[in-house]
N, C-alpha and C. Protein backbone atom coordinates (compact mmCIF):
# COMPACT_ATOMS: atom_id res chain seq x y z
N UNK A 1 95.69 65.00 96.32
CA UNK A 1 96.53 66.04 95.81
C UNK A 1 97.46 65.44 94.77
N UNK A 2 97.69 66.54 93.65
CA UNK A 2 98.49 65.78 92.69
C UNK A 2 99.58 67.29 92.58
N UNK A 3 100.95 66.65 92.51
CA UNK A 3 102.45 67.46 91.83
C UNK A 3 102.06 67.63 90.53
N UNK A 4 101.66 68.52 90.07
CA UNK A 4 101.74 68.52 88.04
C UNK A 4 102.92 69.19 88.16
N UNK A 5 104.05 69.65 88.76
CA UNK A 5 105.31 70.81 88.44
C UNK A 5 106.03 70.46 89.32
N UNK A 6 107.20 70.15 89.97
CA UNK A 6 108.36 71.04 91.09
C UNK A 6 109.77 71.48 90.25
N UNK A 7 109.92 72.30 89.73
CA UNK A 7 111.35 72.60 89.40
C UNK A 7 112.08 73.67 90.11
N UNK A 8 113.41 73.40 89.90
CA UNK A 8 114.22 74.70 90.14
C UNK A 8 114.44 76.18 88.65
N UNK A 9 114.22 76.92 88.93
CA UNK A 9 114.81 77.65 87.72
C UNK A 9 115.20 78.94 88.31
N UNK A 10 115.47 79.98 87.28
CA UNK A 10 116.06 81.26 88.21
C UNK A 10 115.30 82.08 87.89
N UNK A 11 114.18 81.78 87.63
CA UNK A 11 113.26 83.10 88.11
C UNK A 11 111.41 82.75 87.67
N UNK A 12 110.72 83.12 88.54
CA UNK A 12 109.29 82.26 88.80
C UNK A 12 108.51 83.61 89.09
N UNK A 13 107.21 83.67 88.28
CA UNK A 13 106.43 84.58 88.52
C UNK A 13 104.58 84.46 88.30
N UNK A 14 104.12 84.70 89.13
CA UNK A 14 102.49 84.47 89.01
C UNK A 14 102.04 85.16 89.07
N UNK A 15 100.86 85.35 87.43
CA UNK A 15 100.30 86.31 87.65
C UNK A 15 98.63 85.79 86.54
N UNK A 16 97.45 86.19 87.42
CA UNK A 16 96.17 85.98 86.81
C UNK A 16 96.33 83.85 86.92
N UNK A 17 97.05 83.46 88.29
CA UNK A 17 96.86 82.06 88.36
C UNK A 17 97.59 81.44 87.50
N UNK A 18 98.07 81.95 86.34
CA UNK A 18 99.27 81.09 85.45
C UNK A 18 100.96 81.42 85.41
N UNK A 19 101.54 80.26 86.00
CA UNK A 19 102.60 80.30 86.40
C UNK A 19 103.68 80.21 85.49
N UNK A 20 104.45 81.41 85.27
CA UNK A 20 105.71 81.92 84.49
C UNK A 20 107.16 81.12 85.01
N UNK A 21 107.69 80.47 84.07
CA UNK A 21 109.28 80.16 85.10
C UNK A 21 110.45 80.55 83.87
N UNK A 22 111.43 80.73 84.06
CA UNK A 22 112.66 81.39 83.54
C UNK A 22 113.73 80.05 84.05
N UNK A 23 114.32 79.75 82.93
CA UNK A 23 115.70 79.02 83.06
C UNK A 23 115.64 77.83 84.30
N UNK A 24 114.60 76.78 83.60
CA UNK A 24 114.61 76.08 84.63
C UNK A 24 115.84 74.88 84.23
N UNK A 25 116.22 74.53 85.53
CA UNK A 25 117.99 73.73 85.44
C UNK A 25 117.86 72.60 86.51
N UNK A 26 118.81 71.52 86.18
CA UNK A 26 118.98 70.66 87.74
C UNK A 26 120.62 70.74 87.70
N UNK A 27 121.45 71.51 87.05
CA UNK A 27 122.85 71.64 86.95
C UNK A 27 123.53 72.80 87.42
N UNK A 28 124.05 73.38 88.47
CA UNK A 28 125.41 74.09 88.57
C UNK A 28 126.33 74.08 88.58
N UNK A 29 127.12 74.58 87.64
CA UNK A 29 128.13 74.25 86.78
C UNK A 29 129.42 75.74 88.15
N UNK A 30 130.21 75.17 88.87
CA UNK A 30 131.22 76.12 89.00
C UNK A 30 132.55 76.19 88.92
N UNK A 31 133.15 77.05 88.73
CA UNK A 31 134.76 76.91 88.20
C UNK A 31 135.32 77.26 89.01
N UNK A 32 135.31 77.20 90.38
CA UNK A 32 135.90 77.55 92.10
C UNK A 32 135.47 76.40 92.77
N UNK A 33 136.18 75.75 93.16
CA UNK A 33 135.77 74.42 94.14
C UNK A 33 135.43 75.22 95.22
N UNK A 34 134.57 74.26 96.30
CA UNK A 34 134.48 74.66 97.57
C UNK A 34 135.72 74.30 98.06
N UNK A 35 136.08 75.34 99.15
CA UNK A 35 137.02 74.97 100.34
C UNK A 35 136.75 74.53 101.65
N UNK A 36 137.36 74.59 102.42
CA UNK A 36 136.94 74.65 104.31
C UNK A 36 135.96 75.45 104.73
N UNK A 37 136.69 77.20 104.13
CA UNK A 37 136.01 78.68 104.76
C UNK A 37 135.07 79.19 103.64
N UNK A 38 135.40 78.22 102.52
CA UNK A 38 134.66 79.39 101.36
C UNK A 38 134.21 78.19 100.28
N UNK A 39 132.57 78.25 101.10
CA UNK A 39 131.57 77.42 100.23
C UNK A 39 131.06 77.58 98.64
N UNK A 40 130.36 76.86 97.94
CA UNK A 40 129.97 77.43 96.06
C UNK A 40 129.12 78.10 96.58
N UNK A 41 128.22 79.13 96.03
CA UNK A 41 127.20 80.17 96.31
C UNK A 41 127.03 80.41 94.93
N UNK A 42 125.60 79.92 95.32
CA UNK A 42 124.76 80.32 93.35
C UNK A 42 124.00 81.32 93.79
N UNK A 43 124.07 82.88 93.22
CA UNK A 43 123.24 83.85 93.77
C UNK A 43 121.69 84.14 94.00
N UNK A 44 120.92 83.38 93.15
CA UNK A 44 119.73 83.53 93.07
C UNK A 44 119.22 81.95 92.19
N UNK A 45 117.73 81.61 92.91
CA UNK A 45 117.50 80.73 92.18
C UNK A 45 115.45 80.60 92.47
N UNK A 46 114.87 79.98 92.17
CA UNK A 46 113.96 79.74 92.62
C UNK A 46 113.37 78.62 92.50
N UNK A 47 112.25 78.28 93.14
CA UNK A 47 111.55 77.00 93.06
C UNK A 47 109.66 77.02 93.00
N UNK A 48 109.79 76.20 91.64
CA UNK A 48 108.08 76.90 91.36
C UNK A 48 107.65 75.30 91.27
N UNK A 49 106.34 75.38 91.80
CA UNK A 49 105.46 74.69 92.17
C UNK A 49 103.62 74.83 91.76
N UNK A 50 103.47 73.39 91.30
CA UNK A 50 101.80 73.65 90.58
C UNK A 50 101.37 72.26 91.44
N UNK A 51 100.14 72.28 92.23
CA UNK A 51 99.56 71.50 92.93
C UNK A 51 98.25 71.81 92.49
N UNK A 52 97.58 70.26 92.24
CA UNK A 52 96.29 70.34 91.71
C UNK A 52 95.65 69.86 93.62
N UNK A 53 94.58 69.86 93.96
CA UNK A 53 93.88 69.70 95.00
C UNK A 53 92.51 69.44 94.63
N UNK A 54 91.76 68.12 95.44
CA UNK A 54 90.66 67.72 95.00
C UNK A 54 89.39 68.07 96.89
N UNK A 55 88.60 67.66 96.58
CA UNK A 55 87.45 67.83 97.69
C UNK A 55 88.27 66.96 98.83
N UNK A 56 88.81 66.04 98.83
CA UNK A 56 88.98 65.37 99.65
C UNK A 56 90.34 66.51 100.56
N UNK A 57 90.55 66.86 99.79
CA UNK A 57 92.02 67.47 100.54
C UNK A 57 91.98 69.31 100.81
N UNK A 58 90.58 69.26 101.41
CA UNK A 58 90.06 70.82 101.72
C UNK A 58 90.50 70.81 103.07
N UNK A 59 91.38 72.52 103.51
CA UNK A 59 91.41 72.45 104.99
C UNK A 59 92.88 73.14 105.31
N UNK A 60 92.91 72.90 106.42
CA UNK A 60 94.78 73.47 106.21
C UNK A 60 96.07 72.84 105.69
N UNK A 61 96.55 73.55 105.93
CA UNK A 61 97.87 72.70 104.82
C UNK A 61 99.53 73.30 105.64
N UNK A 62 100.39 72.68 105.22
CA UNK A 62 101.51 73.09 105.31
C UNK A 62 102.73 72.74 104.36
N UNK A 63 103.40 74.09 103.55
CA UNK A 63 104.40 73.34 102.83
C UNK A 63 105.67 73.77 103.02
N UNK A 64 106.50 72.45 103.31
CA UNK A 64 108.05 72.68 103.41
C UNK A 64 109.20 72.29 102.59
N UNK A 65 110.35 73.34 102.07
CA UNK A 65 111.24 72.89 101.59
C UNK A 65 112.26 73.01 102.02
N UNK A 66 113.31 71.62 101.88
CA UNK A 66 114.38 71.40 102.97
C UNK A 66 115.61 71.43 101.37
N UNK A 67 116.48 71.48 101.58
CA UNK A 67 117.42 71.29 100.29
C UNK A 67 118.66 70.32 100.98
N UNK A 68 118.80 69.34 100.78
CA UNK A 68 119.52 68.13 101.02
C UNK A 68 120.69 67.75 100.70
N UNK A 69 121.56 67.42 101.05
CA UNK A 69 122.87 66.78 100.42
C UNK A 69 122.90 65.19 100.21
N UNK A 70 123.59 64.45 99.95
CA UNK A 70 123.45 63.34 99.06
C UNK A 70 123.49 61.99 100.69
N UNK A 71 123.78 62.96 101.89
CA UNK A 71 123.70 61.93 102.99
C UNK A 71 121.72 62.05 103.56
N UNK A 72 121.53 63.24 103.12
CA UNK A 72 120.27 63.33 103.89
C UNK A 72 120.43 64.33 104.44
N UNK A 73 121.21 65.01 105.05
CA UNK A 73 120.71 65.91 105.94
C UNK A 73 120.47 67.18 104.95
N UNK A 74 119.99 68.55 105.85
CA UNK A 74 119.24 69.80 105.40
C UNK A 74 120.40 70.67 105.31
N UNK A 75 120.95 71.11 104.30
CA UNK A 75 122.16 72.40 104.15
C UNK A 75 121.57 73.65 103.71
N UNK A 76 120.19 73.91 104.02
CA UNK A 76 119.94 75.12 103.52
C UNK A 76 118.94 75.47 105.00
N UNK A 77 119.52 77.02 105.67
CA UNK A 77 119.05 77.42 106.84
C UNK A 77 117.52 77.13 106.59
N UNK A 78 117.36 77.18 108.18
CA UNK A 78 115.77 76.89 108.36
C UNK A 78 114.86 77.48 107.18
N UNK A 79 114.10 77.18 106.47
CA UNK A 79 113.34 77.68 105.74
C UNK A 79 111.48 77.52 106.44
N UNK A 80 111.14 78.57 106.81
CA UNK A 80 109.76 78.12 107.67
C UNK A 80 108.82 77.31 106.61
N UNK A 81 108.05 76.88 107.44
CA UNK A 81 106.71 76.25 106.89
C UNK A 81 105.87 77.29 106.18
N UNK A 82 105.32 77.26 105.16
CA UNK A 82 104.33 78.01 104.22
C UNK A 82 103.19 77.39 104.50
N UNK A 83 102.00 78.44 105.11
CA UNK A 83 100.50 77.52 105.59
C UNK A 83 100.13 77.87 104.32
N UNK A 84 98.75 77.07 104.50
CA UNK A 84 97.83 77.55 103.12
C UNK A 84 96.34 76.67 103.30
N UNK A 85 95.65 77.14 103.03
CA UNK A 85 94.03 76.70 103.02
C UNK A 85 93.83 76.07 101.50
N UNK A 86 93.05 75.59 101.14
CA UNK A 86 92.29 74.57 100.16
C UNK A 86 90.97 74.51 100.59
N UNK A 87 90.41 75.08 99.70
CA UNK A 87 89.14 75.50 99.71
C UNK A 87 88.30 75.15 97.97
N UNK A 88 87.68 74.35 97.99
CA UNK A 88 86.98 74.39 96.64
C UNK A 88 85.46 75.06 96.57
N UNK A 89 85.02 75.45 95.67
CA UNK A 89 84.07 76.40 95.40
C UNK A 89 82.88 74.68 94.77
N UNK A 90 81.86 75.21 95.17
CA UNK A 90 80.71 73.97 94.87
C UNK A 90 80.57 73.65 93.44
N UNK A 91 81.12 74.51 92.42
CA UNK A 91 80.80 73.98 91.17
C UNK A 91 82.38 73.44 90.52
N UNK A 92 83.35 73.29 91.65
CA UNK A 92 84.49 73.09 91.36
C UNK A 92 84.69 71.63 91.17
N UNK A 93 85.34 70.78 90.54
CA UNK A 93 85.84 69.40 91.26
C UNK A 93 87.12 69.45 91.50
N UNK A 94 88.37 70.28 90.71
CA UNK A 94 89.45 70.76 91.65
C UNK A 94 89.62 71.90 91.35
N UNK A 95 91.28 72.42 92.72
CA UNK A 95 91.39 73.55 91.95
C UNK A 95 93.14 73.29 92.09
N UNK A 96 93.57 74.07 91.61
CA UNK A 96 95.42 74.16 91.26
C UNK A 96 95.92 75.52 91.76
N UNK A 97 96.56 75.27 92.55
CA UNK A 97 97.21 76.39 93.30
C UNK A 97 99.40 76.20 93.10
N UNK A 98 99.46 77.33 92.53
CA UNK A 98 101.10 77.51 91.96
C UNK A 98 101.90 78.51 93.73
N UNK A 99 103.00 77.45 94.00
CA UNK A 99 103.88 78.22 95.29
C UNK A 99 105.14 78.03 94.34
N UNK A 100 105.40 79.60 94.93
CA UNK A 100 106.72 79.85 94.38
C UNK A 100 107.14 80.19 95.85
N UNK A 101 108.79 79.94 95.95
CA UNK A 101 110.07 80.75 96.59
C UNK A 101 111.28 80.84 96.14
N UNK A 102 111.72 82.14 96.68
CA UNK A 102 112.65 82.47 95.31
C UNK A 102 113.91 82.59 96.99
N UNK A 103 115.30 82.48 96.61
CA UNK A 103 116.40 81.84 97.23
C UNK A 103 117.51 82.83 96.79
N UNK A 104 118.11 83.10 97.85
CA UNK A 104 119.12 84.35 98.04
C UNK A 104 120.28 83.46 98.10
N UNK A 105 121.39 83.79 97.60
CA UNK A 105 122.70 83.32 98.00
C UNK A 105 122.60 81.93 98.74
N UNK A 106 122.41 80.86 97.97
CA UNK A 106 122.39 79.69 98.11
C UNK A 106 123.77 79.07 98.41
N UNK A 107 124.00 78.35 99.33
CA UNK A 107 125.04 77.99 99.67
C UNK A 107 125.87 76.37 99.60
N UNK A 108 126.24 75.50 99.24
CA UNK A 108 126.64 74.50 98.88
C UNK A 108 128.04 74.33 99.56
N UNK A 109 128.36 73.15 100.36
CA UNK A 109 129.58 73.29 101.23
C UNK A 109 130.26 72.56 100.13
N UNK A 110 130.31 71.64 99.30
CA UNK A 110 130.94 70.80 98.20
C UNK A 110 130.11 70.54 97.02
N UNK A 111 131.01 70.25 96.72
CA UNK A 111 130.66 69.78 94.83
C UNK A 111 129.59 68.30 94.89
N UNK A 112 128.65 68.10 94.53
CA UNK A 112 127.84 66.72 94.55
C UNK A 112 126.51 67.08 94.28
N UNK A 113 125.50 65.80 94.58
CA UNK A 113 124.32 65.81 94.55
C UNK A 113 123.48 65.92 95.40
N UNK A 114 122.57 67.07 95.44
CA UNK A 114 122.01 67.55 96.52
C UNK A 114 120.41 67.49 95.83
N UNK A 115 119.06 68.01 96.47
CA UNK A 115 117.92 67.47 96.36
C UNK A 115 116.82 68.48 96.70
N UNK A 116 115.99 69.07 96.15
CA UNK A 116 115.24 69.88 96.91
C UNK A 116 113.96 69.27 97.33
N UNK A 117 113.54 68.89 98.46
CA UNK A 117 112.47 67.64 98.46
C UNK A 117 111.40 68.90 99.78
N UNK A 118 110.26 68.22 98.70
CA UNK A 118 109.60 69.22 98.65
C UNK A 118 108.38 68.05 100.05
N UNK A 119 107.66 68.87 101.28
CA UNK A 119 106.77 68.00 101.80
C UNK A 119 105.36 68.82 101.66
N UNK A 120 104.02 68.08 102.13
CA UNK A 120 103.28 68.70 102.63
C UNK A 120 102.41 68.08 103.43
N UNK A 121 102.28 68.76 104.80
CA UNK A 121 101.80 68.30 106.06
C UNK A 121 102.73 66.78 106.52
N UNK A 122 104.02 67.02 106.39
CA UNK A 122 105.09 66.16 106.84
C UNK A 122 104.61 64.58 106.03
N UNK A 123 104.41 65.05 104.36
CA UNK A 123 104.49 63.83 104.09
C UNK A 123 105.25 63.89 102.52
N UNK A 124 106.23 63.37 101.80
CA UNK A 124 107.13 63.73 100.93
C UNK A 124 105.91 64.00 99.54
N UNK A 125 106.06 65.04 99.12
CA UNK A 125 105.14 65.33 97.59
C UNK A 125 105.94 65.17 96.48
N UNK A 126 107.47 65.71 96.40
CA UNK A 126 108.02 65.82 94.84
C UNK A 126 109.54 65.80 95.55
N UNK A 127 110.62 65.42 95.13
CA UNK A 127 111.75 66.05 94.91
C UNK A 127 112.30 66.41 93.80
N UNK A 128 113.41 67.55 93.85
CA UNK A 128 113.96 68.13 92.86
C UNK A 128 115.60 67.90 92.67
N UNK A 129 115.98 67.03 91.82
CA UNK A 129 117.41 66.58 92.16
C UNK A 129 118.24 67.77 90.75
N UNK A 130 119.57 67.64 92.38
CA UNK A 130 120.26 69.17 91.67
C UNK A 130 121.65 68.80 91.90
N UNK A 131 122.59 68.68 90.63
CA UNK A 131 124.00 68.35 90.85
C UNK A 131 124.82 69.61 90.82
N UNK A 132 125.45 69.78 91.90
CA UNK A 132 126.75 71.30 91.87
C UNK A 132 127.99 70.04 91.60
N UNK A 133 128.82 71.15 90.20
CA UNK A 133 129.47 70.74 89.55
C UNK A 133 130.79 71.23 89.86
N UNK A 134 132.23 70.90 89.78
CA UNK A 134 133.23 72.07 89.76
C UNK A 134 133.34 71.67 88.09
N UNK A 135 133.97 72.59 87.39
CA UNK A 135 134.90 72.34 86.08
C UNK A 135 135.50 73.66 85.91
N UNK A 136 136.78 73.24 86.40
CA UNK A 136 137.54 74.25 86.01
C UNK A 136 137.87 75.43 84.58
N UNK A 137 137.89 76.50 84.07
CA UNK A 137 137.97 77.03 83.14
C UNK A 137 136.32 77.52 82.52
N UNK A 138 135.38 76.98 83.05
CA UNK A 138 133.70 77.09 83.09
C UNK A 138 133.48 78.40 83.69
N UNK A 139 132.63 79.06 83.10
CA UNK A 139 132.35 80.45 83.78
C UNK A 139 130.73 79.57 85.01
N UNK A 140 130.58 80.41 85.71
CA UNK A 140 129.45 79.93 86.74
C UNK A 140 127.96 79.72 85.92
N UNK A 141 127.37 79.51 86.79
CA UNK A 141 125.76 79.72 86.80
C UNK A 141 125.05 78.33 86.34
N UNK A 142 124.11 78.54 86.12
CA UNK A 142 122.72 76.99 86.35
C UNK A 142 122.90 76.34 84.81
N UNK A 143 123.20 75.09 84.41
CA UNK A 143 122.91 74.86 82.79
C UNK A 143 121.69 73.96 82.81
């Protein structure tokens, strides 16, 4: 299996197998620090994905994304496992399959570097490194 893609951007769409992405970023820029009670929240974002797959790697699959903070651990609620089959056709030698998920009110307890690390079948494929910023006088959103 080969990563040809993992980014973040804010908006991902597939259609006829070729994968569309909108405003792809590894920066959020916000002008409200986090507090104690009241975390950064970027409203919408998504994460698009292009995986090439060869004969050897026909069968089931599983893909997970965890979103990380700069110690390691997971700050984004459980996100389930995405199954998926790999299947090549006999006159194939690979084929490329695009996963998108798109992310509601994303939540960030502080300002730093966090990671979207992407697995499949519990073994690391790509990460996506993502810095939340404060700067005061900055209007919000992804640069």
């Amino acid at each position: 299996m080969n990563v040809q893609m993992a980014v973040l951007c804010d908006a991902v769409m597939v259609e006829n197998e070729k994968l569309s992405l909108l405003g792809a970023f590894d920066t959020i820029i916000t002008p409200q620090p986090a507090s104690g009670q009241r975390p950064i929240i970027h409203p919408q974002c998504a994460v698009a994905l292009r995986v090439t797959f060869t004969a050897g790697d026909e069968g089931s699959h599983h893909l997970m994304l965890n979103l990380i903070n700069a110690d390691g651990r997971n700050i984004m609620p459980h996100f389930p496992a995405i199954p998926f089959q790999v299947e090549l056709p006999e006159e194939m030698h690979f084929v490329t399959r695009n996963f998108t998920a798109c992310i509601q009110q994303l939540q960030f307890p502080e300002a730093g570097l966090y990671s979207m690390d992407i697995r499949i079948d519990g073994t690391p494929a790509a990460s996506i490194p993502l810095l939340v910023k404060h700067a005061p006088g900055r209007g919000p959103g992804a640069v």
